[in-house]
C-alpha atoms as a PDB file:
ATOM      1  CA  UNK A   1     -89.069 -40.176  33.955  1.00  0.00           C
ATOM      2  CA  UNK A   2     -85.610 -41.130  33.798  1.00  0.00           C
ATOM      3  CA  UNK A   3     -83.999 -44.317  33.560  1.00  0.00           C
ATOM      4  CA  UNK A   4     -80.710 -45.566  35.489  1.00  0.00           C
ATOM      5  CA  UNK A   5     -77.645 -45.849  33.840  1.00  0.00           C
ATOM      6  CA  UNK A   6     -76.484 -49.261  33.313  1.00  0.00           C
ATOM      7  CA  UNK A   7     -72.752 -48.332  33.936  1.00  0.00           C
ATOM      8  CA  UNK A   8     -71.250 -47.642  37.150  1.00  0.00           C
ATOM      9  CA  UNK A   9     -69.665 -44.559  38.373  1.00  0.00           C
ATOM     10  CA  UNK A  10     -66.139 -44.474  38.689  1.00  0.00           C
ATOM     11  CA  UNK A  11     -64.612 -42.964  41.520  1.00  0.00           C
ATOM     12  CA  UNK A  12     -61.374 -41.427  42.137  1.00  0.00           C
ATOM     13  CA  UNK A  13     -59.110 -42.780  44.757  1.00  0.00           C
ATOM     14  CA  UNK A  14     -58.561 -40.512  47.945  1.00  0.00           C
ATOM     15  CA  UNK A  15     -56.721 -37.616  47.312  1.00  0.00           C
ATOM     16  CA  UNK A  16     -52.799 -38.651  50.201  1.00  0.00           C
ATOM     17  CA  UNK A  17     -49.544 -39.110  49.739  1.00  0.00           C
ATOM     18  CA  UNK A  18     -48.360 -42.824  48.372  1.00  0.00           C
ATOM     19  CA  UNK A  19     -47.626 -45.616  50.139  1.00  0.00           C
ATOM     20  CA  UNK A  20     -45.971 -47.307  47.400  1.00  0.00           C
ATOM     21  CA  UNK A  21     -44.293 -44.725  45.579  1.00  0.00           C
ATOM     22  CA  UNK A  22     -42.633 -42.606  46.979  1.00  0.00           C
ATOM     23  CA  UNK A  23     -39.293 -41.419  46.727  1.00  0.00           C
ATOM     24  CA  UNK A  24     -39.144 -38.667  49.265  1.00  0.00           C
ATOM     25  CA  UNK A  25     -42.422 -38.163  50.826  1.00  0.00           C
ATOM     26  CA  UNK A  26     -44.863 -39.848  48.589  1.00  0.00           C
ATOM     27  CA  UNK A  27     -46.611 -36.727  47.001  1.00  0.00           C
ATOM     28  CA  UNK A  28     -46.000 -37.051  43.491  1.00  0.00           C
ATOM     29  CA  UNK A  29     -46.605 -40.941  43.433  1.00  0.00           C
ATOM     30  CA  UNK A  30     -50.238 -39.487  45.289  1.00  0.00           C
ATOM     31  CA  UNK A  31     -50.856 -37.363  42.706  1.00  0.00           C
ATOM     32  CA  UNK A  32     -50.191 -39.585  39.933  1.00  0.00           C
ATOM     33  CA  UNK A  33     -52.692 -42.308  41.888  1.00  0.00           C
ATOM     34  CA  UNK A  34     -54.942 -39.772  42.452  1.00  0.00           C
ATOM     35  CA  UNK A  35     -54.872 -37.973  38.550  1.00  0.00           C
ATOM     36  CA  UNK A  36     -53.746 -40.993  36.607  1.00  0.00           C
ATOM     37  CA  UNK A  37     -50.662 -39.338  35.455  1.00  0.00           C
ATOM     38  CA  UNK A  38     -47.078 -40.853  36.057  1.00  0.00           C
ATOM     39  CA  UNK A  39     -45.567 -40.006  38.863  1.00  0.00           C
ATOM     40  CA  UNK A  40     -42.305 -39.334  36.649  1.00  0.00           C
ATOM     41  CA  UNK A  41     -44.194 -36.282  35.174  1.00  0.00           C
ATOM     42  CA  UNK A  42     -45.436 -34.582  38.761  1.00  0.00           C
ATOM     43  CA  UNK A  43     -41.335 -34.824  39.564  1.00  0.00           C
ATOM     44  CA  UNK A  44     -40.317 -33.197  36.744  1.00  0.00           C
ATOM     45  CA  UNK A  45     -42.886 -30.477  36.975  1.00  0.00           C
ATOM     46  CA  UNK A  46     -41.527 -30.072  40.457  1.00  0.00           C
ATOM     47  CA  UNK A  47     -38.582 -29.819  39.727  1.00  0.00           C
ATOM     48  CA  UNK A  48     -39.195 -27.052  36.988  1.00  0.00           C
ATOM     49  CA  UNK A  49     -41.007 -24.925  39.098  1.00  0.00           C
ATOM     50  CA  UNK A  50     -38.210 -25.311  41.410  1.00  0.00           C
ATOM     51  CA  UNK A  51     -35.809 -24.465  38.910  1.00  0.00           C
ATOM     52  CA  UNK A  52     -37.904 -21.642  37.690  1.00  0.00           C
ATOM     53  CA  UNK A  53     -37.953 -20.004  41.334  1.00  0.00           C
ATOM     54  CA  UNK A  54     -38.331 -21.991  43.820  1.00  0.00           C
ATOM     55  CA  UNK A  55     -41.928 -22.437  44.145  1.00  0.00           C
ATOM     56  CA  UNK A  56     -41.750 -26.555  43.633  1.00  0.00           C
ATOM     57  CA  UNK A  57     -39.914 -26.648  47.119  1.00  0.00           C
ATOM     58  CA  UNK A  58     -42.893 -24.419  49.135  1.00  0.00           C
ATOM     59  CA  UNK A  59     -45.247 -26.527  47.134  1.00  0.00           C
ATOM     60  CA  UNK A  60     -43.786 -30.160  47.823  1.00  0.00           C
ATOM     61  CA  UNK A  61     -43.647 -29.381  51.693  1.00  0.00           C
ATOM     62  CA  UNK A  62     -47.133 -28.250  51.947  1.00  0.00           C
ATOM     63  CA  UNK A  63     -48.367 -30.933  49.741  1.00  0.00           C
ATOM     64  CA  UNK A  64     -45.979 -33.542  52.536  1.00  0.00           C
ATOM     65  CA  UNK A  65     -47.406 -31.606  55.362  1.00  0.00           C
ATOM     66  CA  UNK A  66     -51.330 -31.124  54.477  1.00  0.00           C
ATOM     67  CA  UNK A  67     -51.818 -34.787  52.580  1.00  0.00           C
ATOM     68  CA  UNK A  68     -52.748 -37.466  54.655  1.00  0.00           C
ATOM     69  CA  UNK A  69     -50.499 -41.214  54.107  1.00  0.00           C
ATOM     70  CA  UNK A  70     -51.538 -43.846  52.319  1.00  0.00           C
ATOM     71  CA  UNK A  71     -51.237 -47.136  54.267  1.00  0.00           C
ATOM     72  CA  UNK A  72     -47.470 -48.849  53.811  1.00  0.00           C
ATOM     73  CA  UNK A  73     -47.135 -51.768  52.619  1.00  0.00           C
ATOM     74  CA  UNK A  74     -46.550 -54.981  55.178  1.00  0.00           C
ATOM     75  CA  UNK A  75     -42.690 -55.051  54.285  1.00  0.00           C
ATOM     76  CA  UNK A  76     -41.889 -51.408  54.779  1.00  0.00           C
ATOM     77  CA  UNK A  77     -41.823 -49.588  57.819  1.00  0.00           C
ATOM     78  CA  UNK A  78     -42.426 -45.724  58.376  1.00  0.00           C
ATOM     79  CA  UNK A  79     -39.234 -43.646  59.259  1.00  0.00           C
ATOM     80  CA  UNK A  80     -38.193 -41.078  61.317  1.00  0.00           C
ATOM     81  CA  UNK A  81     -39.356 -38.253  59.285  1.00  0.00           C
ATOM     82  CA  UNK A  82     -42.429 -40.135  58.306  1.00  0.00           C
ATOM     83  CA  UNK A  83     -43.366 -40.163  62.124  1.00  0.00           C
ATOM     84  CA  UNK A  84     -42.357 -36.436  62.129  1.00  0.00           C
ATOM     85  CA  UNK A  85     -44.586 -35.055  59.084  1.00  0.00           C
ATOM     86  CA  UNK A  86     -47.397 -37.219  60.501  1.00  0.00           C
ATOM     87  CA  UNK A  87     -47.431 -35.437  63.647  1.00  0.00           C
ATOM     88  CA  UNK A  88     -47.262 -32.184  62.277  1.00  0.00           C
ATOM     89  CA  UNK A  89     -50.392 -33.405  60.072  1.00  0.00           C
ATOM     90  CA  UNK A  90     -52.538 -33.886  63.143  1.00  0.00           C
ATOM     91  CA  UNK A  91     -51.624 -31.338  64.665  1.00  0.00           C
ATOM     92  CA  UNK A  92     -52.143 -28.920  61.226  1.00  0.00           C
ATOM     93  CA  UNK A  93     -55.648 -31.141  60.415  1.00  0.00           C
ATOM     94  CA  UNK A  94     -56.706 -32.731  63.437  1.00  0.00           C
ATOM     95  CA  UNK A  95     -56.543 -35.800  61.785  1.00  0.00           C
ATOM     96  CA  UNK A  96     -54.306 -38.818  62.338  1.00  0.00           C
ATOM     97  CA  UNK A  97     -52.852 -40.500  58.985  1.00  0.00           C
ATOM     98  CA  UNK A  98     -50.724 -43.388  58.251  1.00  0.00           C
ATOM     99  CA  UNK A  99     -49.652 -46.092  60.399  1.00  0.00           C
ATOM    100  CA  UNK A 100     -50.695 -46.943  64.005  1.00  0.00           C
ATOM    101  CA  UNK A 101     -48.188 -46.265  66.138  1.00  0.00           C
ATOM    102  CA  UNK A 102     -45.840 -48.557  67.894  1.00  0.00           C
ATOM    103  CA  UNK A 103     -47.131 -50.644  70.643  1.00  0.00           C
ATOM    104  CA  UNK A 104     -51.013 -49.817  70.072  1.00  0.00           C
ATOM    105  CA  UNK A 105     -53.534 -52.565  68.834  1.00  0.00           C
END
């Protein structure tokens, strides 16, 4: 017979793009909440794979595209190309992410 462990799980947060931060689209602050590492290391391992052939662009944009948003914070609102790469994320997933939009309750 086995006996319960006394200590709780941890779980990892949901694997989407960051609501807090973000610089462009909010993957590498997702990662980073999502893997523990700082964000500052995820953007300079995109950037070198970028560097080293371009690969850290292709990856980025998928990453933007496929990864659902984190909830923004009460002070900031989403823009344009937030609304944009949201879209395109339902339409790729069939999911809705982020925000409501404008106007609905």
């Amino acid at each position: 017979m086995t006996t319960p462990s006394p200590l709780p799980v941890p779980t990892r947060p949901a694997l989407r793009r960051s609501g807090t931060d973000r610089w462009l689209g909010g993957v590498c602050g997702g990662l980073a909440e999502y893997s523990g590492i700082d964000a500052v290391l995820w953007r300079v391992g995109a950037v070198g794979l970028t560097v080293a052939g371009g690969a850290g662009v292709v990856v980025y944009l998928l990453l933007w595209v496929l990864l659902p948003s984190a909830p923004l914070p009460a002070d900031r609102s989403p823009s344009i190309l937030d609304g944009f790469v949201d879209r395109l994320h339902t339409a790729l997933t069939g999911t809705r992410s982020g925000p409501p939009p404008s106007g609905s309750v």
